[in-house]
PDB file of N, CA and C in Angstrom:
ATOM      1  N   UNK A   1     113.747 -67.404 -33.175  1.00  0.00           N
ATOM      2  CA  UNK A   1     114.040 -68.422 -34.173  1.00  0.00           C
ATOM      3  C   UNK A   1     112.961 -69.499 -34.099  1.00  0.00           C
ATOM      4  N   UNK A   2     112.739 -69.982 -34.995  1.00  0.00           N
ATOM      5  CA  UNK A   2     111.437 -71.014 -35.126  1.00  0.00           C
ATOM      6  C   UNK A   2     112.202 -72.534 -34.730  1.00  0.00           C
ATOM      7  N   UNK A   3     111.568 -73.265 -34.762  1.00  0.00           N
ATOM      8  CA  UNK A   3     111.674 -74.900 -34.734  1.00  0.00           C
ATOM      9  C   UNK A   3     113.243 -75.376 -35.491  1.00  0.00           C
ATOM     10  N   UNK A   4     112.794 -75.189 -36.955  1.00  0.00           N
ATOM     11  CA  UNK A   4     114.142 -75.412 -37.748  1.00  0.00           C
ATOM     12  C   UNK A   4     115.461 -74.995 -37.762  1.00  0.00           C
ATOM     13  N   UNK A   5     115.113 -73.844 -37.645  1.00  0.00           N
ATOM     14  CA  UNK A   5     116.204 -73.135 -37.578  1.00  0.00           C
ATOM     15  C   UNK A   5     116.996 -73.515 -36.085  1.00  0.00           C
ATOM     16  N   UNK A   6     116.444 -73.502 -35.145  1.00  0.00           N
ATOM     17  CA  UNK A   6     116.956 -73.432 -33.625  1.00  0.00           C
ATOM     18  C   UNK A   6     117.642 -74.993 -33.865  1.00  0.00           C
ATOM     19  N   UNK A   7     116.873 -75.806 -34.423  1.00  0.00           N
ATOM     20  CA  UNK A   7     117.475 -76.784 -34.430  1.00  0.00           C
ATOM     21  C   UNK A   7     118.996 -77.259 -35.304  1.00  0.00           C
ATOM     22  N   UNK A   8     119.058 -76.444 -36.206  1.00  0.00           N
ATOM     23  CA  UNK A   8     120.328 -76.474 -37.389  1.00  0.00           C
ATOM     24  C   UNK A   8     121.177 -75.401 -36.436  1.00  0.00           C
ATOM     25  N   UNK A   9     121.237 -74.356 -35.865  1.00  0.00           N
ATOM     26  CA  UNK A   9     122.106 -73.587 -35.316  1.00  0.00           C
ATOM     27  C   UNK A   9     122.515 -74.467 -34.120  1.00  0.00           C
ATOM     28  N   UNK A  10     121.680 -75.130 -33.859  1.00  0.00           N
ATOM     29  CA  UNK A  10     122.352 -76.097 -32.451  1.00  0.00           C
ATOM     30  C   UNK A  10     123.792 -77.109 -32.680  1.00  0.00           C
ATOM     31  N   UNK A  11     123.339 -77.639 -33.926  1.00  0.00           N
ATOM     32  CA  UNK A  11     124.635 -78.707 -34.631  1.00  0.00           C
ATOM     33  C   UNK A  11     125.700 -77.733 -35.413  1.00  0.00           C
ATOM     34  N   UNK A  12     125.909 -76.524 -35.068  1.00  0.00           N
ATOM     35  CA  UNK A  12     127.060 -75.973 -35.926  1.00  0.00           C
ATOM     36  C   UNK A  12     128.072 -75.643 -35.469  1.00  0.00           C
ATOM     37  N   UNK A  13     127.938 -74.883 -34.072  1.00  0.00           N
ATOM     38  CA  UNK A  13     129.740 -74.708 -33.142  1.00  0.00           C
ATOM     39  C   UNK A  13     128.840 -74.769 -31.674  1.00  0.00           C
ATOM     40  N   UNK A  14     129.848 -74.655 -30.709  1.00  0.00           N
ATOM     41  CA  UNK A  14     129.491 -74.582 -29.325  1.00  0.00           C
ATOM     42  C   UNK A  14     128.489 -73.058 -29.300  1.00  0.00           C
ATOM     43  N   UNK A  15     128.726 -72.731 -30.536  1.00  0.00           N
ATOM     44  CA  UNK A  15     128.094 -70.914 -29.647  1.00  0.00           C
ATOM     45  C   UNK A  15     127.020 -71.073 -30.480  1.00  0.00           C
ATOM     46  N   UNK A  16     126.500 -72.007 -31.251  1.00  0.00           N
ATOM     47  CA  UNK A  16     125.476 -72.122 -32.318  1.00  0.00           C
ATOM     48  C   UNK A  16     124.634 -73.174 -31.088  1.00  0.00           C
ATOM     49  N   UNK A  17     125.041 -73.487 -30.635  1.00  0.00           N
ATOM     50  CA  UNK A  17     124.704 -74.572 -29.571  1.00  0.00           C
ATOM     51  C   UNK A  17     123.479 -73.594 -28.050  1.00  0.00           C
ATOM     52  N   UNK A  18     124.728 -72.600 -27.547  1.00  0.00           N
ATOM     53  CA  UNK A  18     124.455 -71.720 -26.864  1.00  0.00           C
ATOM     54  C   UNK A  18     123.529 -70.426 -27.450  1.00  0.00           C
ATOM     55  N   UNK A  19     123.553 -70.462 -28.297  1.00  0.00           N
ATOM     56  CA  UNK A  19     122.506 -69.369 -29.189  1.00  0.00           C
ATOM     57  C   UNK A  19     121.231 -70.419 -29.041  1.00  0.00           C
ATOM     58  N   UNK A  20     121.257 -71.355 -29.577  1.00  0.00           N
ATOM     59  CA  UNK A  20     120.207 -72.232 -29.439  1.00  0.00           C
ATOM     60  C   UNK A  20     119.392 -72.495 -27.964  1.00  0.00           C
ATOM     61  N   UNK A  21     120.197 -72.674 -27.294  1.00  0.00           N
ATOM     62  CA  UNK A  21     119.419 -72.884 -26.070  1.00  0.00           C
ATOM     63  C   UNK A  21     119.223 -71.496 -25.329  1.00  0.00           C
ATOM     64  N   UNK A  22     119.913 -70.244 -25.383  1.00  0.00           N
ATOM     65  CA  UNK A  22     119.313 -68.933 -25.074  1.00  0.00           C
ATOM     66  C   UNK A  22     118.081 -68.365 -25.753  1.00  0.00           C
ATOM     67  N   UNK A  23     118.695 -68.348 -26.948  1.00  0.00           N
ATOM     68  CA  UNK A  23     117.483 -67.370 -27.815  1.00  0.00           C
ATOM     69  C   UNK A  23     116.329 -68.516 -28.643  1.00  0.00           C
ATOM     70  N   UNK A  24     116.286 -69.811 -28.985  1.00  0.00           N
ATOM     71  CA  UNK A  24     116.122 -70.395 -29.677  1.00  0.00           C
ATOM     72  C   UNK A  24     114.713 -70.816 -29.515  1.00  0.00           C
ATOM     73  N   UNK A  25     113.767 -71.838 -29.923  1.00  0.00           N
ATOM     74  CA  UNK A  25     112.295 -72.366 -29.747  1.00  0.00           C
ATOM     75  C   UNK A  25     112.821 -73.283 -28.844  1.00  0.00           C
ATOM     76  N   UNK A  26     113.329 -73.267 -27.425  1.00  0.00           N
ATOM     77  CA  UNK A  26     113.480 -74.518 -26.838  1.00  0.00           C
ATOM     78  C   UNK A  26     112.573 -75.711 -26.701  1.00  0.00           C
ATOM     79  N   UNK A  27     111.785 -75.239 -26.557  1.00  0.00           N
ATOM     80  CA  UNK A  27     110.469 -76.479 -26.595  1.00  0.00           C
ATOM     81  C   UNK A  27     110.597 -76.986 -27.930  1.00  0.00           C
ATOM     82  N   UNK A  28     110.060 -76.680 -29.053  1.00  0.00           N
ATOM     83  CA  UNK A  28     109.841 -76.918 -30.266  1.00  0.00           C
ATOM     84  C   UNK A  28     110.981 -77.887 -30.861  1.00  0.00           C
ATOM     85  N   UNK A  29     112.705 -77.490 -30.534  1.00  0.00           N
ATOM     86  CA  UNK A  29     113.482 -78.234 -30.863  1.00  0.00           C
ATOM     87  C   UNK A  29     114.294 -78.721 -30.035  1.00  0.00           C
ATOM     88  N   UNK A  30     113.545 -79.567 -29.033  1.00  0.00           N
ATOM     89  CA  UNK A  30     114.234 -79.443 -27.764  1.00  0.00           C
ATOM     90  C   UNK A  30     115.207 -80.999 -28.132  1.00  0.00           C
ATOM     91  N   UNK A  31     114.432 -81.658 -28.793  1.00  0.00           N
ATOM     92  CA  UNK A  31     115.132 -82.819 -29.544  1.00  0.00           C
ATOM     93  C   UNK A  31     116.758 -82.146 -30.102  1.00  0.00           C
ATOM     94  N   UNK A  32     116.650 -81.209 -30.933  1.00  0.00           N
ATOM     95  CA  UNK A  32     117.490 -81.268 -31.805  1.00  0.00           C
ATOM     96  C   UNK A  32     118.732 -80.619 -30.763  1.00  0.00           C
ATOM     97  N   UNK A  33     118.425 -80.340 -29.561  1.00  0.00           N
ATOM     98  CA  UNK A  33     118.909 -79.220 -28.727  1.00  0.00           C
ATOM     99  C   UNK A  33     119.795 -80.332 -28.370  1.00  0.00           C
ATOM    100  N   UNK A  34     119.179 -81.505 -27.471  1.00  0.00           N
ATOM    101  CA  UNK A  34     119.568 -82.355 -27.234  1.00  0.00           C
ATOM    102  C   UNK A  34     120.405 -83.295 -27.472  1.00  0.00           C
ATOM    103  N   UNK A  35     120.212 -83.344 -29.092  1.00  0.00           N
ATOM    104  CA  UNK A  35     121.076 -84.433 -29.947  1.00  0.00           C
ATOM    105  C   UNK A  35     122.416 -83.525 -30.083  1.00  0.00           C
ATOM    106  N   UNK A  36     122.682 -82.430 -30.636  1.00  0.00           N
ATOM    107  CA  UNK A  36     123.548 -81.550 -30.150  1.00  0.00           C
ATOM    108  C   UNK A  36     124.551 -81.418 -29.196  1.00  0.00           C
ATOM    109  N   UNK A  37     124.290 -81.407 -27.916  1.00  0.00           N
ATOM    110  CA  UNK A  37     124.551 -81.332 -26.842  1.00  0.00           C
ATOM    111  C   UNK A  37     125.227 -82.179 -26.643  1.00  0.00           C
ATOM    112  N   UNK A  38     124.841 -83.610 -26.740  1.00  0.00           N
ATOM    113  CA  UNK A  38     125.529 -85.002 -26.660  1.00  0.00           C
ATOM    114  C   UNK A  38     126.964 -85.088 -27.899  1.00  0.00           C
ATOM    115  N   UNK A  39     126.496 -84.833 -29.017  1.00  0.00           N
ATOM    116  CA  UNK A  39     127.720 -84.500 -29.396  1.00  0.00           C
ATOM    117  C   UNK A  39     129.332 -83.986 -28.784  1.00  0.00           C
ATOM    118  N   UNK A  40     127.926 -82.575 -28.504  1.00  0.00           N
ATOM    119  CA  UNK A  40     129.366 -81.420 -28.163  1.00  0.00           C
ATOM    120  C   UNK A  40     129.957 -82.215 -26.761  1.00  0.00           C
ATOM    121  N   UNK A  41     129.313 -82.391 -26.086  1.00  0.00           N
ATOM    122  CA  UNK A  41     130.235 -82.710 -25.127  1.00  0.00           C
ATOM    123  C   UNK A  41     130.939 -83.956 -24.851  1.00  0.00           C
ATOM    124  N   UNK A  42     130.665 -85.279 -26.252  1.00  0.00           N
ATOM    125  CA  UNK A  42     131.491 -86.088 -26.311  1.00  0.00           C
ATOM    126  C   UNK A  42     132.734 -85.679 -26.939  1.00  0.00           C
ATOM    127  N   UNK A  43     132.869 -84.546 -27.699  1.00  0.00           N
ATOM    128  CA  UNK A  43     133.735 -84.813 -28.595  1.00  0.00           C
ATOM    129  C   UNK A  43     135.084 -84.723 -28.607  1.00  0.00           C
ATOM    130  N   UNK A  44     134.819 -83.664 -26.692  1.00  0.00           N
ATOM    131  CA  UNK A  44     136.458 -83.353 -26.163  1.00  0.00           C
ATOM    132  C   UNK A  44     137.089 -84.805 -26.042  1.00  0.00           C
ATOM    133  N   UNK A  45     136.367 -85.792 -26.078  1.00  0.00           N
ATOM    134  CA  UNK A  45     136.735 -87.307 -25.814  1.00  0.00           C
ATOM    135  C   UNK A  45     137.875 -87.635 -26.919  1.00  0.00           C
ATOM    136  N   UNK A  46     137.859 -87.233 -28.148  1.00  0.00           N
ATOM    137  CA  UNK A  46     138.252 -87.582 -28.977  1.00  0.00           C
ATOM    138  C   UNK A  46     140.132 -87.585 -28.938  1.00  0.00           C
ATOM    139  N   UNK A  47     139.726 -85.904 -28.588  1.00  0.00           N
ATOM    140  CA  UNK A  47     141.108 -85.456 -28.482  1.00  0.00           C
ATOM    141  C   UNK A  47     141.920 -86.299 -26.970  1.00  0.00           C
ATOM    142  N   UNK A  48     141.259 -86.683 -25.849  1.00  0.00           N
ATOM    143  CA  UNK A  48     141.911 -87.206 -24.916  1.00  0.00           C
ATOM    144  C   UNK A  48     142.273 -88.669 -25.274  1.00  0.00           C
ATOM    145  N   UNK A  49     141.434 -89.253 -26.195  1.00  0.00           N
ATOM    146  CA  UNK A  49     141.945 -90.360 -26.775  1.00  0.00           C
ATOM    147  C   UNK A  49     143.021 -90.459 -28.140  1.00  0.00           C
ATOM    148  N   UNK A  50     143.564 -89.380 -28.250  1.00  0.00           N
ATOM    149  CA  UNK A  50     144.648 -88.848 -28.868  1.00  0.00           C
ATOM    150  C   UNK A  50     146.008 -89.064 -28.531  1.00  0.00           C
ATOM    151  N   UNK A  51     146.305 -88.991 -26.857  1.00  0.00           N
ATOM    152  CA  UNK A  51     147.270 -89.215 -26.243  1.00  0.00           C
ATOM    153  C   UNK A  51     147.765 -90.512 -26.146  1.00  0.00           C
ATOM    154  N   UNK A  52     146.844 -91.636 -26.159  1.00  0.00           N
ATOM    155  CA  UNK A  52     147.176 -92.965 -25.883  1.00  0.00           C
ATOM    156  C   UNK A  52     148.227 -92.965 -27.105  1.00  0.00           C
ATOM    157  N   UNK A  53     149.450 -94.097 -27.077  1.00  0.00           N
ATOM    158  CA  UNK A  53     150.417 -94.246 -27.864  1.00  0.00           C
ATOM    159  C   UNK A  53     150.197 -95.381 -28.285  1.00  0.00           C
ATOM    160  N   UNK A  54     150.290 -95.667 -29.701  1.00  0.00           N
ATOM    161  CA  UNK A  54     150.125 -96.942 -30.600  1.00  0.00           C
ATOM    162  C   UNK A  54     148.866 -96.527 -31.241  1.00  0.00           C
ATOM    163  N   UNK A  55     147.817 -96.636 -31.459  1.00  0.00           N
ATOM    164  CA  UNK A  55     146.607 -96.651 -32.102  1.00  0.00           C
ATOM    165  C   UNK A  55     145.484 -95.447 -31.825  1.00  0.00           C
ATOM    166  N   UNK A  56     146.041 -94.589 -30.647  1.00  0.00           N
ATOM    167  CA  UNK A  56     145.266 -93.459 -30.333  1.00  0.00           C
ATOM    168  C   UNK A  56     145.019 -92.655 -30.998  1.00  0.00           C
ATOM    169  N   UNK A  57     145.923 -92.258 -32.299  1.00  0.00           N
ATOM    170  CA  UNK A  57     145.837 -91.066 -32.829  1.00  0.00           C
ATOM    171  C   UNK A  57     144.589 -92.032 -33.939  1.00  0.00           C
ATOM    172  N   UNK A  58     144.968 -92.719 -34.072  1.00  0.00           N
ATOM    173  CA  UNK A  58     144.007 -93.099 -35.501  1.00  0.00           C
ATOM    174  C   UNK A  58     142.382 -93.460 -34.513  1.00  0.00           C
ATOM    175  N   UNK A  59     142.331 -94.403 -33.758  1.00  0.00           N
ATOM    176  CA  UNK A  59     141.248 -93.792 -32.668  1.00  0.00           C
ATOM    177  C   UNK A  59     140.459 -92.925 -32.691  1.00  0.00           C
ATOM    178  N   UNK A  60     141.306 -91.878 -32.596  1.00  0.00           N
ATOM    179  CA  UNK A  60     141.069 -90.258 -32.484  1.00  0.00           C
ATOM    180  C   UNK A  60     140.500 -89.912 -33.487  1.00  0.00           C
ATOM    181  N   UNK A  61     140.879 -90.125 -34.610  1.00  0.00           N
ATOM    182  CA  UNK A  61     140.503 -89.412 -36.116  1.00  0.00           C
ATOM    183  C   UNK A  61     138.985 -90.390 -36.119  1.00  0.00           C
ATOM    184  N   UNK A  62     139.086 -91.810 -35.923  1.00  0.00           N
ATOM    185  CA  UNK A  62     138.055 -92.356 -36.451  1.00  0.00           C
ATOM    186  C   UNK A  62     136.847 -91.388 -35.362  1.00  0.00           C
ATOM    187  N   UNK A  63     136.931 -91.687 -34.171  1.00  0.00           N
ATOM    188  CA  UNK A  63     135.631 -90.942 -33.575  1.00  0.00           C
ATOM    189  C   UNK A  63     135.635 -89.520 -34.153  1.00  0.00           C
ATOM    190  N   UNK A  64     136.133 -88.847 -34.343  1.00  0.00           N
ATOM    191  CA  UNK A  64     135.816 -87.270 -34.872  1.00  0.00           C
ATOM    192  C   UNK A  64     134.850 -87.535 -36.232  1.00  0.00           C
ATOM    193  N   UNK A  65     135.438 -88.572 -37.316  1.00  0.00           N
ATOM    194  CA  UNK A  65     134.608 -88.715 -38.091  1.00  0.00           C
ATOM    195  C   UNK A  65     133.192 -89.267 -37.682  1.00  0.00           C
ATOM    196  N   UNK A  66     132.989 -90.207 -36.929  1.00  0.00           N
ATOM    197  CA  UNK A  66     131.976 -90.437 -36.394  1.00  0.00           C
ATOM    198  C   UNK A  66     131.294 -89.525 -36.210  1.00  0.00           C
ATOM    199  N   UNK A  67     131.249 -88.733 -35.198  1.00  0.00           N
ATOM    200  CA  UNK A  67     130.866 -87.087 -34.734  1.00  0.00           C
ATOM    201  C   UNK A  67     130.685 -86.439 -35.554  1.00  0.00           C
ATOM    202  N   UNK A  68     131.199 -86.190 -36.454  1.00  0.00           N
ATOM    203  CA  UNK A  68     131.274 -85.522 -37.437  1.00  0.00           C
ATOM    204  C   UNK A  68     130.337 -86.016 -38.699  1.00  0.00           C
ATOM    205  N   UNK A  69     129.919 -86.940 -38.400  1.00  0.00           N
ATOM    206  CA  UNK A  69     129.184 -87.670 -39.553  1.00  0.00           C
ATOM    207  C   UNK A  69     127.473 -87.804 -39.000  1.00  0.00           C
ATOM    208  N   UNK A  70     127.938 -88.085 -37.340  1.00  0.00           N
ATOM    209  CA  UNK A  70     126.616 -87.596 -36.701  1.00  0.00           C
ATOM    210  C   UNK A  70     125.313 -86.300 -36.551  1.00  0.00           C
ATOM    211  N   UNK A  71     127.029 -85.172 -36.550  1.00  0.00           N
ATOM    212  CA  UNK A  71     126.418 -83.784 -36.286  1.00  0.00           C
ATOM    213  C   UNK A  71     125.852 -83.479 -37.917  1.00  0.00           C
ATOM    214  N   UNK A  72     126.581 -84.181 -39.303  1.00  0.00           N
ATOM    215  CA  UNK A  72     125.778 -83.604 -40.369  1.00  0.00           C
ATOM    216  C   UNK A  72     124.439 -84.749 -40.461  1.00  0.00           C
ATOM    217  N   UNK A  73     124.176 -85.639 -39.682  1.00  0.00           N
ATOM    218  CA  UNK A  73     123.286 -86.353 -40.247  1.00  0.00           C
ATOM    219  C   UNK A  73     122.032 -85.806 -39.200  1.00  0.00           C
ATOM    220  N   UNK A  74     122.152 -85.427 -38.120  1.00  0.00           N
ATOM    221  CA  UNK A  74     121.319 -84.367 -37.308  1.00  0.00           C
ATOM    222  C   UNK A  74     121.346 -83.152 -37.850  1.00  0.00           C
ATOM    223  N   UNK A  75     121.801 -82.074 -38.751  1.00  0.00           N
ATOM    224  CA  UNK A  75     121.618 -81.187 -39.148  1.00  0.00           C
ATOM    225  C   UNK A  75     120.512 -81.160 -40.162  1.00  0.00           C
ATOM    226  N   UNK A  76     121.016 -82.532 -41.045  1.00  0.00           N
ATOM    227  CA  UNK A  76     120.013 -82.316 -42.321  1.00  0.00           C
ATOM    228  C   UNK A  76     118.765 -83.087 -41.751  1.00  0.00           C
ATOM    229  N   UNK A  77     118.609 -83.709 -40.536  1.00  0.00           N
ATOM    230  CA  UNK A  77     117.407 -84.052 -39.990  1.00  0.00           C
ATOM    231  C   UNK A  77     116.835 -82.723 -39.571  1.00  0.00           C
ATOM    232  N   UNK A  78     117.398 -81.783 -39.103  1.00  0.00           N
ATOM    233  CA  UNK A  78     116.924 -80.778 -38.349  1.00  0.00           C
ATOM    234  C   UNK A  78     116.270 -79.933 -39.525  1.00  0.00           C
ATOM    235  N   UNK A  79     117.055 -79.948 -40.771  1.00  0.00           N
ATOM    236  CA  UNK A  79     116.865 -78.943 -41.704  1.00  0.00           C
ATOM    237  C   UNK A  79     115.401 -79.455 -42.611  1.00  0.00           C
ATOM    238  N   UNK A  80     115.014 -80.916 -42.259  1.00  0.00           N
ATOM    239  CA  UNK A  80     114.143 -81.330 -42.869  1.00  0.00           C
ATOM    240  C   UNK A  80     112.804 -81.509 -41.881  1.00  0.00           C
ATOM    241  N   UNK A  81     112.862 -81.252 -41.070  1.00  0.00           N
ATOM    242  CA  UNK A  81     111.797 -81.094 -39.340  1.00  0.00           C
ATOM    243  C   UNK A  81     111.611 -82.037 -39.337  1.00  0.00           C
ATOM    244  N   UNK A  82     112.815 -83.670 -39.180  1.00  0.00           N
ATOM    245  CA  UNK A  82     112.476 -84.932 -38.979  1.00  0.00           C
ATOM    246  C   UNK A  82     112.910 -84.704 -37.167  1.00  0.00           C
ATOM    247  N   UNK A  83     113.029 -85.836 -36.999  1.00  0.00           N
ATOM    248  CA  UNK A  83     113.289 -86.202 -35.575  1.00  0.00           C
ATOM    249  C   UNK A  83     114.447 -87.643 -35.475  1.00  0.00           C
ATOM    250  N   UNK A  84     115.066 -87.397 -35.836  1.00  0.00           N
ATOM    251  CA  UNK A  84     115.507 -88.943 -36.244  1.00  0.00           C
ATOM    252  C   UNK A  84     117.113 -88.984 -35.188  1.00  0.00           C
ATOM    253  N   UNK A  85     117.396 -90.127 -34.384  1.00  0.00           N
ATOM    254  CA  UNK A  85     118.338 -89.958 -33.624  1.00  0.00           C
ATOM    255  C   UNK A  85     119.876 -90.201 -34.169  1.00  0.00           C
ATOM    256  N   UNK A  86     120.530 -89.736 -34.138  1.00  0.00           N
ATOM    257  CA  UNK A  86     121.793 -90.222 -34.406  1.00  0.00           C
ATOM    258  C   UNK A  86     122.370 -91.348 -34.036  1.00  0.00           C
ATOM    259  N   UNK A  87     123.381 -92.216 -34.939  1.00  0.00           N
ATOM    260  CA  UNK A  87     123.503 -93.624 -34.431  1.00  0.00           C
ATOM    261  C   UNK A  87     124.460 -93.688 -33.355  1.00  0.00           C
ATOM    262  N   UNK A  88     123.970 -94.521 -32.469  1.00  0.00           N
ATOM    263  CA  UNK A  88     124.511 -94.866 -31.080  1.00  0.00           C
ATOM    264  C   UNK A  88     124.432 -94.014 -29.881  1.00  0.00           C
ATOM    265  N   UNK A  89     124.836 -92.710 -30.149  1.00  0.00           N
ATOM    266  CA  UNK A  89     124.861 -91.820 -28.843  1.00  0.00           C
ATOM    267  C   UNK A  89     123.481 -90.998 -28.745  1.00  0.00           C
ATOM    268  N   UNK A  90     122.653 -91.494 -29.602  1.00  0.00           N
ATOM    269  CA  UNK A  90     121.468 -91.116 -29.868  1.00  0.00           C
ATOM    270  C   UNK A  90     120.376 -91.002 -29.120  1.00  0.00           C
ATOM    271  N   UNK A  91     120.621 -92.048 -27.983  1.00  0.00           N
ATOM    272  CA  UNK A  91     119.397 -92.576 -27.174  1.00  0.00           C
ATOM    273  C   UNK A  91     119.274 -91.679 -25.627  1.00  0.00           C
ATOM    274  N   UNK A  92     120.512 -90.727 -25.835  1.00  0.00           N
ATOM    275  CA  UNK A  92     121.418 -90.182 -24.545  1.00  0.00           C
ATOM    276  C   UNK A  92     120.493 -89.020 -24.414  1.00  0.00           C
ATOM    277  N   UNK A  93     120.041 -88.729 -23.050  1.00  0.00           N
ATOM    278  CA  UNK A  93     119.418 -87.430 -22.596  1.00  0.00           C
ATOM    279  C   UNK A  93     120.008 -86.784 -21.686  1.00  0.00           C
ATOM    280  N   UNK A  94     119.688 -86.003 -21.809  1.00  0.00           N
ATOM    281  CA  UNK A  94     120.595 -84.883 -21.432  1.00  0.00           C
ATOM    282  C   UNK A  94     119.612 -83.761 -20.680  1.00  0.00           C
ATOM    283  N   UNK A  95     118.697 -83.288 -21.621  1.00  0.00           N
ATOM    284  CA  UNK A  95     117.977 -82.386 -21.322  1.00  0.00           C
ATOM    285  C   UNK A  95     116.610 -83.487 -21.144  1.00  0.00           C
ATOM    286  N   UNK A  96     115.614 -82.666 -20.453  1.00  0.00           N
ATOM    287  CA  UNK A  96     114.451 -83.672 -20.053  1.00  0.00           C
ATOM    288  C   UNK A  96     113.160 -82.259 -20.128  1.00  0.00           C
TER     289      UNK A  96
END
């Protein structure tokens, strides 16, 4: 898979994620690998902030949209071979 592509299969499920970093241009989209990554593994957050009683569930929904608003705004970066970080959790490395 080239640059673009590795990078759009990274933001689509956990196994688009894992396809990405097995088979993918790791170097080339190592950014997009990255921005990805930080996602996926905030997002179990969402659901544990689900449980709190009074305001958790709505909590909950708001960060998923967040995430969710992140992972399409890194996709169509990816799909356009920008580099551009997602807001806030953006700055987070992961991979080096």
């Amino acid at each position: 898979m080239n640059k673009k592509t590795t990078g759009v299969v990274a933001y689509l499920t956990w196994i688009g994620l894992w396809i990405a970093i097995l088979a993918g241009d790791k170097e080339g989209a190592k950014f997009h690998v990255n921005q990805a990554l930080v996602i996926w593994l905030i997002a179990p957050l969402s659901g544990v902030v689900a449980y709190f009683p009074l305001l958790g569930w709505l909590v909950s929904v708001a960060f998923s949209i967040f995430l969710f608003a992140c992972a399409i705004i890194g996709l169509v970066g990816a799909a356009q071979g920008q580099e551009r970080e997602i807001p806030l959790i953006g700055r987070i490395k992961i991979l080096t």
